[in-house]
N, C-alpha and C. Protein backbone atom coordinates (compact mmCIF):
# COMPACT_ATOMS: atom_id res chain seq x y z
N UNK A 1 -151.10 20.20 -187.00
CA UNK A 1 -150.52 20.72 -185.78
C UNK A 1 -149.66 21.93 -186.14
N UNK A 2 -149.85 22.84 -185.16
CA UNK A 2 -149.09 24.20 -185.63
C UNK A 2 -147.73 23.79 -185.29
N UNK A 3 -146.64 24.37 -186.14
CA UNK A 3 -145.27 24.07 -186.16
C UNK A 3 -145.10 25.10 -184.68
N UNK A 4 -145.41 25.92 -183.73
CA UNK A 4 -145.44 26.34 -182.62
C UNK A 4 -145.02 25.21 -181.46
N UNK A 5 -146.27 24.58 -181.81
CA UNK A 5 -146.10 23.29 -180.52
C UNK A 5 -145.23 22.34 -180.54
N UNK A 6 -144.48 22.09 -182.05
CA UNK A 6 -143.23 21.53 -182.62
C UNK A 6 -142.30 22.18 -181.50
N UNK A 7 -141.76 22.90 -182.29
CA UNK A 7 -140.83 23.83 -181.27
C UNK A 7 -141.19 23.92 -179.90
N UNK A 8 -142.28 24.31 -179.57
CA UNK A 8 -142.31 24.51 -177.77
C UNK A 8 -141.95 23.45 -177.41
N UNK A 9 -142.30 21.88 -177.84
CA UNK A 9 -142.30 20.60 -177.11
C UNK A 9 -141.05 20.15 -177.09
N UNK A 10 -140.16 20.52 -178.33
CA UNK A 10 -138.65 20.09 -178.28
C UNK A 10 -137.86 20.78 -177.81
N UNK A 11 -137.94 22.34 -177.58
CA UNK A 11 -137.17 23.00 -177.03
C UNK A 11 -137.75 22.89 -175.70
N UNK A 12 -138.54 22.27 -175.04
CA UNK A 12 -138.88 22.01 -173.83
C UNK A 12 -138.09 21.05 -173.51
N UNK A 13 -137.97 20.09 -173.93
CA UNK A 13 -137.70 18.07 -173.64
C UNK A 13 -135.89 19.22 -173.83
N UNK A 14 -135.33 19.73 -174.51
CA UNK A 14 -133.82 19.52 -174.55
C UNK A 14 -133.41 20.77 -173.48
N UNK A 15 -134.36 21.94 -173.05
CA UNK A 15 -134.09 22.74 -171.99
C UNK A 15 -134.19 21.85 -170.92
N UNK A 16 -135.19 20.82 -170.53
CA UNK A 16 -135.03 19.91 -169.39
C UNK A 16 -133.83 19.09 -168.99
N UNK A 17 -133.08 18.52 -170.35
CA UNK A 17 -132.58 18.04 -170.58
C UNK A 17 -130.81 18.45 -169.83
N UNK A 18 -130.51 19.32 -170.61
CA UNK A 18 -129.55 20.42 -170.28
C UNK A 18 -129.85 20.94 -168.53
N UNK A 19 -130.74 21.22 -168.33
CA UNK A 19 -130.94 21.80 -167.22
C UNK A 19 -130.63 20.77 -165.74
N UNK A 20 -131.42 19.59 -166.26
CA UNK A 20 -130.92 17.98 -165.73
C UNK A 20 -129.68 17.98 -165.47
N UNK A 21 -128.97 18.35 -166.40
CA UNK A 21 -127.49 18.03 -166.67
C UNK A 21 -126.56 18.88 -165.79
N UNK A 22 -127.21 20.15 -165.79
CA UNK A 22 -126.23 20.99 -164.89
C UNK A 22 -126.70 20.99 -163.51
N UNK A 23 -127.68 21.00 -162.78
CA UNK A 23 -128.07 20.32 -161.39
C UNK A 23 -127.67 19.37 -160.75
N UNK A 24 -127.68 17.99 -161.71
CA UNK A 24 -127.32 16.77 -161.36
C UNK A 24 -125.95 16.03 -161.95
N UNK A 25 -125.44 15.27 -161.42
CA UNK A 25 -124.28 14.58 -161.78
C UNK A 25 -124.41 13.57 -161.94
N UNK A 26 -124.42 12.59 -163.06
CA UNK A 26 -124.98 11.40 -163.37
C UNK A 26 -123.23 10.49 -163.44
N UNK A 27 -123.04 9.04 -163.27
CA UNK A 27 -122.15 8.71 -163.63
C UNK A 27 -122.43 8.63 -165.27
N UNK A 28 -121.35 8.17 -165.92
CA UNK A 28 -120.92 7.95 -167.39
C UNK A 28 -121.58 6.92 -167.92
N UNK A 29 -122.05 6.09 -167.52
CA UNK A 29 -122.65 4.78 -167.88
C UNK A 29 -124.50 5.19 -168.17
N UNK A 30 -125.26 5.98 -167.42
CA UNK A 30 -126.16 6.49 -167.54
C UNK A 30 -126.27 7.54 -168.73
N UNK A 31 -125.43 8.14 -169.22
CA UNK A 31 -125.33 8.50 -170.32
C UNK A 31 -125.27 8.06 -171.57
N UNK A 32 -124.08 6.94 -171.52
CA UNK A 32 -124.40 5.87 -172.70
C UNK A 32 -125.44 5.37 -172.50
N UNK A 33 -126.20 5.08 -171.48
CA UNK A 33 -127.48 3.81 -171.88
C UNK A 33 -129.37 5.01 -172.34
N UNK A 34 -128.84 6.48 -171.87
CA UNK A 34 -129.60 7.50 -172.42
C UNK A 34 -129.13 7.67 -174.02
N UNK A 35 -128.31 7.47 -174.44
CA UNK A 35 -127.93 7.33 -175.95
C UNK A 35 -128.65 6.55 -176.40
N UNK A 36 -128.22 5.01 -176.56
CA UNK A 36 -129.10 3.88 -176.73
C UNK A 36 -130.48 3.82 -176.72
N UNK A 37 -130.74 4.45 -175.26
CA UNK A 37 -132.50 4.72 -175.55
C UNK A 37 -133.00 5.57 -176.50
N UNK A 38 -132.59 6.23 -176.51
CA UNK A 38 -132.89 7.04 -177.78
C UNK A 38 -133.13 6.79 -178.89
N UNK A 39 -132.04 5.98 -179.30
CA UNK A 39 -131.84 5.53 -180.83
C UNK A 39 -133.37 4.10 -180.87
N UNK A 40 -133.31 3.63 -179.26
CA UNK A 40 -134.31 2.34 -179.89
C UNK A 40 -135.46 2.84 -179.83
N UNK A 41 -135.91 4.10 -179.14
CA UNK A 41 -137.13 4.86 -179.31
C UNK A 41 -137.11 5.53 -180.67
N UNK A 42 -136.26 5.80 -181.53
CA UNK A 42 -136.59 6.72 -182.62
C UNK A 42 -136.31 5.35 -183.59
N UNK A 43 -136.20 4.15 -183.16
CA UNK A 43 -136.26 2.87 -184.73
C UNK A 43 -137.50 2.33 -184.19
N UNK A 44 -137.77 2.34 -183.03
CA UNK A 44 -139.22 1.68 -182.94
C UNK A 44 -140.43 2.08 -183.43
N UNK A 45 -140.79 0.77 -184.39
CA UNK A 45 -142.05 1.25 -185.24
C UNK A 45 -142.95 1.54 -184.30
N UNK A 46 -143.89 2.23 -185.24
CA UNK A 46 -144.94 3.07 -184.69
C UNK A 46 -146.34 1.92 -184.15
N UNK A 47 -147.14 2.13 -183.25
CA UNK A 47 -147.48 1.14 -182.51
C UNK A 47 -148.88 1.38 -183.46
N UNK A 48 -149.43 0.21 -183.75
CA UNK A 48 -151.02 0.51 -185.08
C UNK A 48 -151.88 1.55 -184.13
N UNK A 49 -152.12 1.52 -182.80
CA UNK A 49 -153.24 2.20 -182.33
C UNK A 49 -153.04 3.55 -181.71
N UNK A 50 -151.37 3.88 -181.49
CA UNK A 50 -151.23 5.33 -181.48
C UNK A 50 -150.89 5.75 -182.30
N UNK A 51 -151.21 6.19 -183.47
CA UNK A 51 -150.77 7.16 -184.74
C UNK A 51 -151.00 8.23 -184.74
N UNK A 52 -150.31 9.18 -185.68
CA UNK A 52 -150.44 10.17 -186.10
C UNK A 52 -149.62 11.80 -185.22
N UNK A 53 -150.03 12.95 -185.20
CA UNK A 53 -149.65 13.86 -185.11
C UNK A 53 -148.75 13.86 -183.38
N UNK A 54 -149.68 13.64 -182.81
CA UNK A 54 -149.29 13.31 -181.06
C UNK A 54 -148.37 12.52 -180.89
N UNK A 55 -148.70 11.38 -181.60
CA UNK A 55 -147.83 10.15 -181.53
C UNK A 55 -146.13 10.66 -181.71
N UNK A 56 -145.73 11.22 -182.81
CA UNK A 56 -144.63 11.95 -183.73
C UNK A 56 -144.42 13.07 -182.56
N UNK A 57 -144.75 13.90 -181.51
CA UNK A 57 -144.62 14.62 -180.95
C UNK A 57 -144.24 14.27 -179.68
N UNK A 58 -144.89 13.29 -179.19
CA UNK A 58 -144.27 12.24 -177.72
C UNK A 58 -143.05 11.80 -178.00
N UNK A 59 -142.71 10.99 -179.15
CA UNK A 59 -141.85 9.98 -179.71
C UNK A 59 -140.46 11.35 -179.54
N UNK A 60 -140.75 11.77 -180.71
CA UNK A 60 -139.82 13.17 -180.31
C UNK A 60 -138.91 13.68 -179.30
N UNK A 61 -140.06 13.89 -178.74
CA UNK A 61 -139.63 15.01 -177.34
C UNK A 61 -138.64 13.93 -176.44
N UNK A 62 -139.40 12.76 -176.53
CA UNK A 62 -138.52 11.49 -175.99
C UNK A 62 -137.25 11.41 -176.28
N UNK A 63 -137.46 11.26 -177.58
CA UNK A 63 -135.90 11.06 -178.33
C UNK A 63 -134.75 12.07 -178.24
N UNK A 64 -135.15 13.43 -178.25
CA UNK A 64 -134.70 14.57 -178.27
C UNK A 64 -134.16 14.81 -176.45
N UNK A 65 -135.22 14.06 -175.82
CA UNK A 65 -135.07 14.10 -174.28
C UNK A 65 -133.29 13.52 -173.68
N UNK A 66 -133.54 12.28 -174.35
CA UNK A 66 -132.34 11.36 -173.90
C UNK A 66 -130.94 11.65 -174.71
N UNK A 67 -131.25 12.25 -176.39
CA UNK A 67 -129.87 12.39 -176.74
C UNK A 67 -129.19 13.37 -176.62
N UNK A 68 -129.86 14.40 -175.81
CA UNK A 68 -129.61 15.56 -175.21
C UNK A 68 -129.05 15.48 -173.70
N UNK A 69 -129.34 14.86 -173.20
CA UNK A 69 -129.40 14.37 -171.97
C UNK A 69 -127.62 13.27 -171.97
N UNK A 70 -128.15 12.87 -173.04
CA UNK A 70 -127.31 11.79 -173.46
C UNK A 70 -125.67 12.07 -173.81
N UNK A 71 -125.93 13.26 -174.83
CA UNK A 71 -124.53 13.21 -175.45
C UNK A 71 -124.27 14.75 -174.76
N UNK A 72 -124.81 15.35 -174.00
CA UNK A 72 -124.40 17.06 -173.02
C UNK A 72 -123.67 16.53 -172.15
N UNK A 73 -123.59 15.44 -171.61
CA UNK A 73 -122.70 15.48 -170.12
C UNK A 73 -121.21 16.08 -170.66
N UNK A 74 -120.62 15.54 -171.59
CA UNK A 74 -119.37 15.65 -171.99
C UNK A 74 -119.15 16.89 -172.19
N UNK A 75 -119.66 18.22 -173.06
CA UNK A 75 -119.49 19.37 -172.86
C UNK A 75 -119.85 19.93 -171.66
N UNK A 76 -120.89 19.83 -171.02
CA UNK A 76 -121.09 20.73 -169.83
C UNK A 76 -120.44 20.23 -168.45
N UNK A 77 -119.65 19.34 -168.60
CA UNK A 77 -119.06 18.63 -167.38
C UNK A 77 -118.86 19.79 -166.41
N UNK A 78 -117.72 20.54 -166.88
CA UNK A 78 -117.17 21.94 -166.00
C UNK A 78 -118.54 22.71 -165.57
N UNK A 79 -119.38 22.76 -165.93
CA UNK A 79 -120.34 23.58 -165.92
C UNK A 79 -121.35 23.24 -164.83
N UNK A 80 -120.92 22.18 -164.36
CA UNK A 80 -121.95 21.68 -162.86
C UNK A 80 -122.02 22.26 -161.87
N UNK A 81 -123.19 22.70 -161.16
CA UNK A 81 -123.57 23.11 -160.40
C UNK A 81 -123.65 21.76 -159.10
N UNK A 82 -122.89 22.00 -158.12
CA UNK A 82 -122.27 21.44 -157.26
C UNK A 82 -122.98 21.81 -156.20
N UNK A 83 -123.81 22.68 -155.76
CA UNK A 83 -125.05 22.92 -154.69
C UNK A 83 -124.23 23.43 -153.25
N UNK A 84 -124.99 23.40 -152.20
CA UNK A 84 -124.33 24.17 -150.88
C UNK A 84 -122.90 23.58 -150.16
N UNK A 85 -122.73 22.41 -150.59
CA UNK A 85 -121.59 21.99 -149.73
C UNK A 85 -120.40 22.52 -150.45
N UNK A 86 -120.31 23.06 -151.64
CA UNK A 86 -119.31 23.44 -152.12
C UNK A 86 -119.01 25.03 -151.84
N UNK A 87 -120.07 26.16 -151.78
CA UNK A 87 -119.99 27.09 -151.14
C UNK A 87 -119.75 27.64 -149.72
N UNK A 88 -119.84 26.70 -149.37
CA UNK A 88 -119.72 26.74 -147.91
C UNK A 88 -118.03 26.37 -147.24
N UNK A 89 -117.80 25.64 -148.20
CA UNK A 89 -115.95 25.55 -147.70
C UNK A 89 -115.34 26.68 -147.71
């Protein structure tokens, strides 16, 4: 697999991620349990009948999805985008 699609797929899953983050406002508890998922998706063995290159690239983007997702609320808090009812006051 070209190291291209490496990069496109993870810098995809953590631009979603981030981007999630500043649109939406999640409580605090959804964040810790996006941590957690993470970690049990990146210890969970690999399943015998999906292996290999794809497999390592789903798993990934997953993992990369949630601890991004996961551990950004706390820096970008200020940084929320709060939508029309706030412009409008």
């Amino acid at each position: 697999m070209l190291a291209m699609w490496v990069f496109l797929a993870y810098g995809a899953s953590i631009a979603l991620a981030l981007f999630l983050i500043y649109m939406h406002h999640a409580r605090w508890h959804w964040h810790v349990l996006s941590v957690l998922a993470a970690f049990v998706v990146g210890l969970t063995p690999p399943v015998p009948w999906f292996d290999g290159a794809t497999r390592d690239l789903l798993y990934g983007s997953l993992f990369l999805f949630l601890l991004a997702w996961g551990l950004g609320e706390p820096f970008a808090h200020r940084f929320h985008h709060h939508g029309m009812r706030q412009a409008s006051r």
